[in-house]
PDB file of N, CA and C in Angstrom:
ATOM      1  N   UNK A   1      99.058 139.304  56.120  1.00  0.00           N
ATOM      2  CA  UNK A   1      99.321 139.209  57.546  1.00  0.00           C
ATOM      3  C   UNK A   1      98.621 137.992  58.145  1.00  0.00           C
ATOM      4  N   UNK A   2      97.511 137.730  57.456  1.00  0.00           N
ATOM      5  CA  UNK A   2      96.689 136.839  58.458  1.00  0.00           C
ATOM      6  C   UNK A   2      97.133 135.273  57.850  1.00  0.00           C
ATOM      7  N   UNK A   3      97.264 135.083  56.633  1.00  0.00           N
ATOM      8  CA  UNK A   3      97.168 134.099  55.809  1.00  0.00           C
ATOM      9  C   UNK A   3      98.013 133.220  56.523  1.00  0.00           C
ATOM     10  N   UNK A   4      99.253 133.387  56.458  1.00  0.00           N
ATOM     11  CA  UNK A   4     100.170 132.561  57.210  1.00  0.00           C
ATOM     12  C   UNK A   4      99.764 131.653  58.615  1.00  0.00           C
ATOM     13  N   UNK A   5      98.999 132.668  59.757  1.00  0.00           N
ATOM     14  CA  UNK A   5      98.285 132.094  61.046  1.00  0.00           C
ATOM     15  C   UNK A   5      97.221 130.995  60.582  1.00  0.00           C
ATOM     16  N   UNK A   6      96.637 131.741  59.773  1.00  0.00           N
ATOM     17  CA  UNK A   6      95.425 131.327  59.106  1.00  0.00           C
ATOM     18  C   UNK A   6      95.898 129.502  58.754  1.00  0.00           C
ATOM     19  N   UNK A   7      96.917 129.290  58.264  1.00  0.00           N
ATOM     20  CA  UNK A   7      97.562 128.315  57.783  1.00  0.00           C
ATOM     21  C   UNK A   7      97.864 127.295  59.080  1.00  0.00           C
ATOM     22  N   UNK A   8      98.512 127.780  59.547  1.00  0.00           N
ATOM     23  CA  UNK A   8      98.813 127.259  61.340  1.00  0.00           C
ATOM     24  C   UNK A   8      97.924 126.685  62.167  1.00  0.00           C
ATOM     25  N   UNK A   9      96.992 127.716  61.784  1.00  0.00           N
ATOM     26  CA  UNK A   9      95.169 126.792  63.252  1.00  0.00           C
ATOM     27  C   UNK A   9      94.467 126.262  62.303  1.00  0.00           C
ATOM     28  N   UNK A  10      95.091 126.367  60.954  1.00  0.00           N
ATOM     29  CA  UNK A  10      94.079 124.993  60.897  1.00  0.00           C
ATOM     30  C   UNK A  10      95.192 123.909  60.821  1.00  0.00           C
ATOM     31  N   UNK A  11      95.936 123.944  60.727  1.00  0.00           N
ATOM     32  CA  UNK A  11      96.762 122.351  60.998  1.00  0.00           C
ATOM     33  C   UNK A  11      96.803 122.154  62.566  1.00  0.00           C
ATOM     34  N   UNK A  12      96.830 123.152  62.937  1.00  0.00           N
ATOM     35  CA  UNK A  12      96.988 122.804  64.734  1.00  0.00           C
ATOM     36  C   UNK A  12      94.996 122.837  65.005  1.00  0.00           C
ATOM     37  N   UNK A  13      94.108 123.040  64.464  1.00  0.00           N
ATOM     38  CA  UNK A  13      93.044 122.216  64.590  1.00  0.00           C
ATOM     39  C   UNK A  13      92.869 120.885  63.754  1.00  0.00           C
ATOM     40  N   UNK A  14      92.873 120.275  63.027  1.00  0.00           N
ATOM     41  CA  UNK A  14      92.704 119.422  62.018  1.00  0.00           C
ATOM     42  C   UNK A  14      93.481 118.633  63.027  1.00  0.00           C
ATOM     43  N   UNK A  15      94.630 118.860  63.519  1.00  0.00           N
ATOM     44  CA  UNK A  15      94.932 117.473  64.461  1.00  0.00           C
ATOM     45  C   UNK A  15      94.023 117.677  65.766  1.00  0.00           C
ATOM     46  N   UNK A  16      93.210 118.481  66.403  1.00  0.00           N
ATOM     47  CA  UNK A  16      92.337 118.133  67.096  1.00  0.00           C
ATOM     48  C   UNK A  16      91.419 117.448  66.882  1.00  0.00           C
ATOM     49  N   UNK A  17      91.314 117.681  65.383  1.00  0.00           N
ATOM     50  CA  UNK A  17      90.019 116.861  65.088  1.00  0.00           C
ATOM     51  C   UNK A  17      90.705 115.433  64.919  1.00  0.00           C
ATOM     52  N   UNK A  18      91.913 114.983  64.687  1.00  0.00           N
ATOM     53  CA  UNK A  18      92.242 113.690  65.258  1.00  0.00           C
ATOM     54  C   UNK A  18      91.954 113.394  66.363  1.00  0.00           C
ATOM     55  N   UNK A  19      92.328 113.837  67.538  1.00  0.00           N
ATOM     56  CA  UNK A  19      92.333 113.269  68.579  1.00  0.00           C
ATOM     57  C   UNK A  19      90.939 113.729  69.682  1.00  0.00           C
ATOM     58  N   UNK A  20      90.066 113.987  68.543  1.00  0.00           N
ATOM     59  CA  UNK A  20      88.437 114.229  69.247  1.00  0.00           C
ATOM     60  C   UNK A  20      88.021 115.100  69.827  1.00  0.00           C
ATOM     61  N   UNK A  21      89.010 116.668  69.855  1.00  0.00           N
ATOM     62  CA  UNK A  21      88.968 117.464  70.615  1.00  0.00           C
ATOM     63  C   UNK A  21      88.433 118.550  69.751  1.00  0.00           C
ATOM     64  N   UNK A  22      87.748 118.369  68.811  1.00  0.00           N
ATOM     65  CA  UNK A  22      87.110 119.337  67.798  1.00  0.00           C
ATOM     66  C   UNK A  22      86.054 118.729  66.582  1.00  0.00           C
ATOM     67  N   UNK A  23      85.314 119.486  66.360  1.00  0.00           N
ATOM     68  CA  UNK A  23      84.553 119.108  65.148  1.00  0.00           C
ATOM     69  C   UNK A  23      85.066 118.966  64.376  1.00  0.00           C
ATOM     70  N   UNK A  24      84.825 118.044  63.044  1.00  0.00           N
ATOM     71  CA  UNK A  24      85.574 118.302  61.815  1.00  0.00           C
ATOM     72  C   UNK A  24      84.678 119.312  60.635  1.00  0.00           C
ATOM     73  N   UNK A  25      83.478 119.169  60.947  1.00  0.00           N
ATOM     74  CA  UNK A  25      82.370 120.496  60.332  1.00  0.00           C
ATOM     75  C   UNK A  25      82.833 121.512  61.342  1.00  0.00           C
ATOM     76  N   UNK A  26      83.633 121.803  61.686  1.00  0.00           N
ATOM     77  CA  UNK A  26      83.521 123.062  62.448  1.00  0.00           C
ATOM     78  C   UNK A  26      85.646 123.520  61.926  1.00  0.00           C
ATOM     79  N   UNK A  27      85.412 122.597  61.471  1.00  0.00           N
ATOM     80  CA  UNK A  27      87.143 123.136  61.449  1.00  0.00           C
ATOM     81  C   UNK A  27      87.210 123.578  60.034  1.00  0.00           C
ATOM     82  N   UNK A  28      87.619 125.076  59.790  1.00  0.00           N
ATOM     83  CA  UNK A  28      87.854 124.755  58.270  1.00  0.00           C
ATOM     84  C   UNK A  28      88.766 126.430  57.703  1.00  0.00           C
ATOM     85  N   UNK A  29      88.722 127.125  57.032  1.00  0.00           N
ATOM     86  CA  UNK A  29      89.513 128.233  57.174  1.00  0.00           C
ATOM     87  C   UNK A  29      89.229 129.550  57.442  1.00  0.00           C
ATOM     88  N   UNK A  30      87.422 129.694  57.795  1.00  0.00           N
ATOM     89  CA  UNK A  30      87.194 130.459  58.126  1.00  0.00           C
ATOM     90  C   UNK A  30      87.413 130.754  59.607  1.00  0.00           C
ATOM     91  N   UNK A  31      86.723 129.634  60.245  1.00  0.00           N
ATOM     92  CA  UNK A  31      87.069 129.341  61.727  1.00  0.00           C
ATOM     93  C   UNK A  31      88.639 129.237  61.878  1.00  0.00           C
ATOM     94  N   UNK A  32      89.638 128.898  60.885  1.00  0.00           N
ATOM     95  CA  UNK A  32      90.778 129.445  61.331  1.00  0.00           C
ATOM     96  C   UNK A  32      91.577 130.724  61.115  1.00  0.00           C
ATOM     97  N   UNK A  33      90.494 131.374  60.420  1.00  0.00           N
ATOM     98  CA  UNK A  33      91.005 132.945  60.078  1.00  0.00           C
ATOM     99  C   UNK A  33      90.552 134.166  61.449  1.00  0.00           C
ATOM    100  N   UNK A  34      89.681 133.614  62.176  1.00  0.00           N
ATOM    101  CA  UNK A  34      88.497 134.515  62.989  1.00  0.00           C
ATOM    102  C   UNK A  34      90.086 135.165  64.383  1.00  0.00           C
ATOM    103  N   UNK A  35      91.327 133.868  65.019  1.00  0.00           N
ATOM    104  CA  UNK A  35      91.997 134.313  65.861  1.00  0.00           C
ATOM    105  C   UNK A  35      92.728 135.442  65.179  1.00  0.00           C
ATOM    106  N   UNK A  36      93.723 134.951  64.345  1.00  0.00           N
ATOM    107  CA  UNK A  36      94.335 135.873  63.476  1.00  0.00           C
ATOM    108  C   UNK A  36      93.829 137.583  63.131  1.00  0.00           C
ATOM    109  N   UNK A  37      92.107 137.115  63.023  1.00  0.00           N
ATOM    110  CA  UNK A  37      91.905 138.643  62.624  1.00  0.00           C
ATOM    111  C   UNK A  37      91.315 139.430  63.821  1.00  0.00           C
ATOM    112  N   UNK A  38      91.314 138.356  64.725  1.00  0.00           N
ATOM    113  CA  UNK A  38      90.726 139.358  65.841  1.00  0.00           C
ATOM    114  C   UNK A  38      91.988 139.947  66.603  1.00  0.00           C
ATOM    115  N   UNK A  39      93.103 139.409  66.461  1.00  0.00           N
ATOM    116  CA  UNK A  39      94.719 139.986  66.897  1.00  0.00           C
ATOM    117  C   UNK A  39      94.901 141.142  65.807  1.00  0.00           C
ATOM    118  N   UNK A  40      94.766 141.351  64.602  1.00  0.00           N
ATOM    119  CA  UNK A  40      94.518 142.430  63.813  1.00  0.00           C
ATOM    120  C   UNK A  40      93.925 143.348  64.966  1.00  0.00           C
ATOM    121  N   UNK A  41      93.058 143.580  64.574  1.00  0.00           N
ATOM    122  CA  UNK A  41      91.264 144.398  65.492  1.00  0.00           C
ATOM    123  C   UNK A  41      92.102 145.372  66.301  1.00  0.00           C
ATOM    124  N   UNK A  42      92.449 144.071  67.297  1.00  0.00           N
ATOM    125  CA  UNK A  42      92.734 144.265  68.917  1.00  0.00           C
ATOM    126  C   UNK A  42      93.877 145.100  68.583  1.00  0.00           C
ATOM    127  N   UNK A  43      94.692 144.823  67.800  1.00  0.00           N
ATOM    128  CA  UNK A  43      96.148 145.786  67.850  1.00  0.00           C
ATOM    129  C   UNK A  43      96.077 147.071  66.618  1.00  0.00           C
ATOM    130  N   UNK A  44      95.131 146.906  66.302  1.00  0.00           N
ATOM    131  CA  UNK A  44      94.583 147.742  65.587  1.00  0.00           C
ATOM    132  C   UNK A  44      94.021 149.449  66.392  1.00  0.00           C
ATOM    133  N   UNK A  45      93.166 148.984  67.201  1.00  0.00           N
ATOM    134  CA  UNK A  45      91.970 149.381  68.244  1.00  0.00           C
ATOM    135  C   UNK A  45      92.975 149.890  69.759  1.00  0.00           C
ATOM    136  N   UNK A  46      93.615 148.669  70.186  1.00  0.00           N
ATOM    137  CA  UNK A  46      94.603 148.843  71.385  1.00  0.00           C
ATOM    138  C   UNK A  46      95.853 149.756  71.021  1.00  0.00           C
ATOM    139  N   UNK A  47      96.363 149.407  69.774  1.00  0.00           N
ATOM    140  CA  UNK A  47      97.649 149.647  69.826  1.00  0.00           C
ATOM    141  C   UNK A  47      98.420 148.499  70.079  1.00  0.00           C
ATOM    142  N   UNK A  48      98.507 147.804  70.953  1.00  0.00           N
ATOM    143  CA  UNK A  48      99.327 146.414  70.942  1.00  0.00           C
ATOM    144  C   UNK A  48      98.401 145.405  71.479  1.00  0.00           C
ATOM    145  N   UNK A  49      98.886 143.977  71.243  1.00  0.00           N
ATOM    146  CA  UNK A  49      98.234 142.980  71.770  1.00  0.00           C
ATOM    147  C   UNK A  49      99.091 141.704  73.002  1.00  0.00           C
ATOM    148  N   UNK A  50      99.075 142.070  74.541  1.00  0.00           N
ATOM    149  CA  UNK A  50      99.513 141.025  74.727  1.00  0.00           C
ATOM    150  C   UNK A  50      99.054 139.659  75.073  1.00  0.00           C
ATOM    151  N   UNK A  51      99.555 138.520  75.704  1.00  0.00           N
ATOM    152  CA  UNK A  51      99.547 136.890  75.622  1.00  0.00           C
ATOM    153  C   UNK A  51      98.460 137.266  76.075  1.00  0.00           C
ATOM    154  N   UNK A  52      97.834 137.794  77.114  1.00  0.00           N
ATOM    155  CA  UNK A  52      96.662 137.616  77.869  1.00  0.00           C
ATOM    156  C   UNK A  52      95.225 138.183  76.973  1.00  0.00           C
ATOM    157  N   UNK A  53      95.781 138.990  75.924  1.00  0.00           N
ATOM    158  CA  UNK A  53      94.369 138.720  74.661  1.00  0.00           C
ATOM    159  C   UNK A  53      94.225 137.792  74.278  1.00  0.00           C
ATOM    160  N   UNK A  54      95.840 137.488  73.565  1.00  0.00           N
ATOM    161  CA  UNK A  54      95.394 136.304  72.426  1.00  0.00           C
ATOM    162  C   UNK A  54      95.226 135.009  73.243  1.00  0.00           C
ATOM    163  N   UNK A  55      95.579 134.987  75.007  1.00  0.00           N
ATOM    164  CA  UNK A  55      94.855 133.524  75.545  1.00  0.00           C
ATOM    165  C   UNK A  55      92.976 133.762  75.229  1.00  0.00           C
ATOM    166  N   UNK A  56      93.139 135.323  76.046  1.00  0.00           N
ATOM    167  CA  UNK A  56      91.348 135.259  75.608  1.00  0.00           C
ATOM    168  C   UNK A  56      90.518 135.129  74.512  1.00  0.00           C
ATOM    169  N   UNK A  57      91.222 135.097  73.202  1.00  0.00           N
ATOM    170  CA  UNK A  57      90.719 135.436  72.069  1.00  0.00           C
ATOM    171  C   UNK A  57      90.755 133.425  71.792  1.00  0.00           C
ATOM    172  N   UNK A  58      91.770 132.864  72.225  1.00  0.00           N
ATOM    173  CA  UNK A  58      91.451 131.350  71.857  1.00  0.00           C
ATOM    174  C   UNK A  58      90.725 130.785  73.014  1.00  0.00           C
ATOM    175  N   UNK A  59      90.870 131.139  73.874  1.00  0.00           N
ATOM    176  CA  UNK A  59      89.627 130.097  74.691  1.00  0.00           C
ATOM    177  C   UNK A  59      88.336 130.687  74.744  1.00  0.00           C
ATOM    178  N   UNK A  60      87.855 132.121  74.257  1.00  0.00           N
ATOM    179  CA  UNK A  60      86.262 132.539  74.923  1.00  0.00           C
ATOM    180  C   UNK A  60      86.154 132.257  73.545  1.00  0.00           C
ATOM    181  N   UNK A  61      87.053 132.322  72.084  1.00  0.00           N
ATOM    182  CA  UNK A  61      86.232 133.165  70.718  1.00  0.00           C
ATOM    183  C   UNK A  61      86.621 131.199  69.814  1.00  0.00           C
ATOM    184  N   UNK A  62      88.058 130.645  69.364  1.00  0.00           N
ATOM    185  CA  UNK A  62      88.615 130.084  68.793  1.00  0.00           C
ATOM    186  C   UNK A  62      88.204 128.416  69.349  1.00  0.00           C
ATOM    187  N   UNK A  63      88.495 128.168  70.386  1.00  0.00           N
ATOM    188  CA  UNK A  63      88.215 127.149  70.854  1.00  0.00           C
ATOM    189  C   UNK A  63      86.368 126.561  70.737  1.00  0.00           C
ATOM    190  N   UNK A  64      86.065 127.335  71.203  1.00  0.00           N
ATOM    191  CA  UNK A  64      84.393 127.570  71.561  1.00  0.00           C
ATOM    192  C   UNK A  64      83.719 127.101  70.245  1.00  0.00           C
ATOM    193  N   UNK A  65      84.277 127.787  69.181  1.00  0.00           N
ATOM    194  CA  UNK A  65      84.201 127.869  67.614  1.00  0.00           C
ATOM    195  C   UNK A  65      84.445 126.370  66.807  1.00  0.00           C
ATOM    196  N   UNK A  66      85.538 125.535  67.288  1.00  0.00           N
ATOM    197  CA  UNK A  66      85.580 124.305  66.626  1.00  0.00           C
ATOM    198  C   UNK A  66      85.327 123.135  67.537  1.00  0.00           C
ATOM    199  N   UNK A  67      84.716 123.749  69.032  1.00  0.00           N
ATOM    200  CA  UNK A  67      84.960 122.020  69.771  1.00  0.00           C
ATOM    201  C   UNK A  67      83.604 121.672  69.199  1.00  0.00           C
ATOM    202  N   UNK A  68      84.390 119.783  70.049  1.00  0.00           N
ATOM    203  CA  UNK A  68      83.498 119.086  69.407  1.00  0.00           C
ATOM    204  C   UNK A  68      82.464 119.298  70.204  1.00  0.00           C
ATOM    205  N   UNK A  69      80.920 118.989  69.683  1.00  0.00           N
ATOM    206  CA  UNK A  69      79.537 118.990  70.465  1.00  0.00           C
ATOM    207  C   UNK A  69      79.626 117.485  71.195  1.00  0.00           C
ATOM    208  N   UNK A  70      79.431 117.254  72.177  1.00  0.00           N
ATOM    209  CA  UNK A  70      79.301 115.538  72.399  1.00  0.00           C
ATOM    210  C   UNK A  70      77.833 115.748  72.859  1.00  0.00           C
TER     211      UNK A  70
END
């Protein structure tokens, strides 16, 4: 279930880390496994998950996790 997402944020991070909007020590497949499994959890725990988790789950948990430090 997860592997596939898992696959996804990190190519959709790895081009952040092109364009400076992420660490590149911070990007890697664990940090891209953490959204994926916390949408598990949540729909696990909830019963369903909608947009307004998984916005919260990438900007308080995912984002936070690979930006860059300046």
């Amino acid at each position: 279930i997860v592997l596939p997402y898992e696959r996804i944020l990190l190519d959709v991070l790895s081009r952040a880390v092109e364009r400076g909007e992420a660490d590149p020590r911070r990007v890697n497949r664990r940090v891209a496994s953490v959204g994926p499994r916390m949408v598990v959890a949540d729909s696990m725990q909830k019963g369903a998950v909608d947009a307004a988790d998984v916005e919260a789950i990438i900007t308080e948990v995912l984002l936070p996790l690979a930006a860059s430090r300046a």
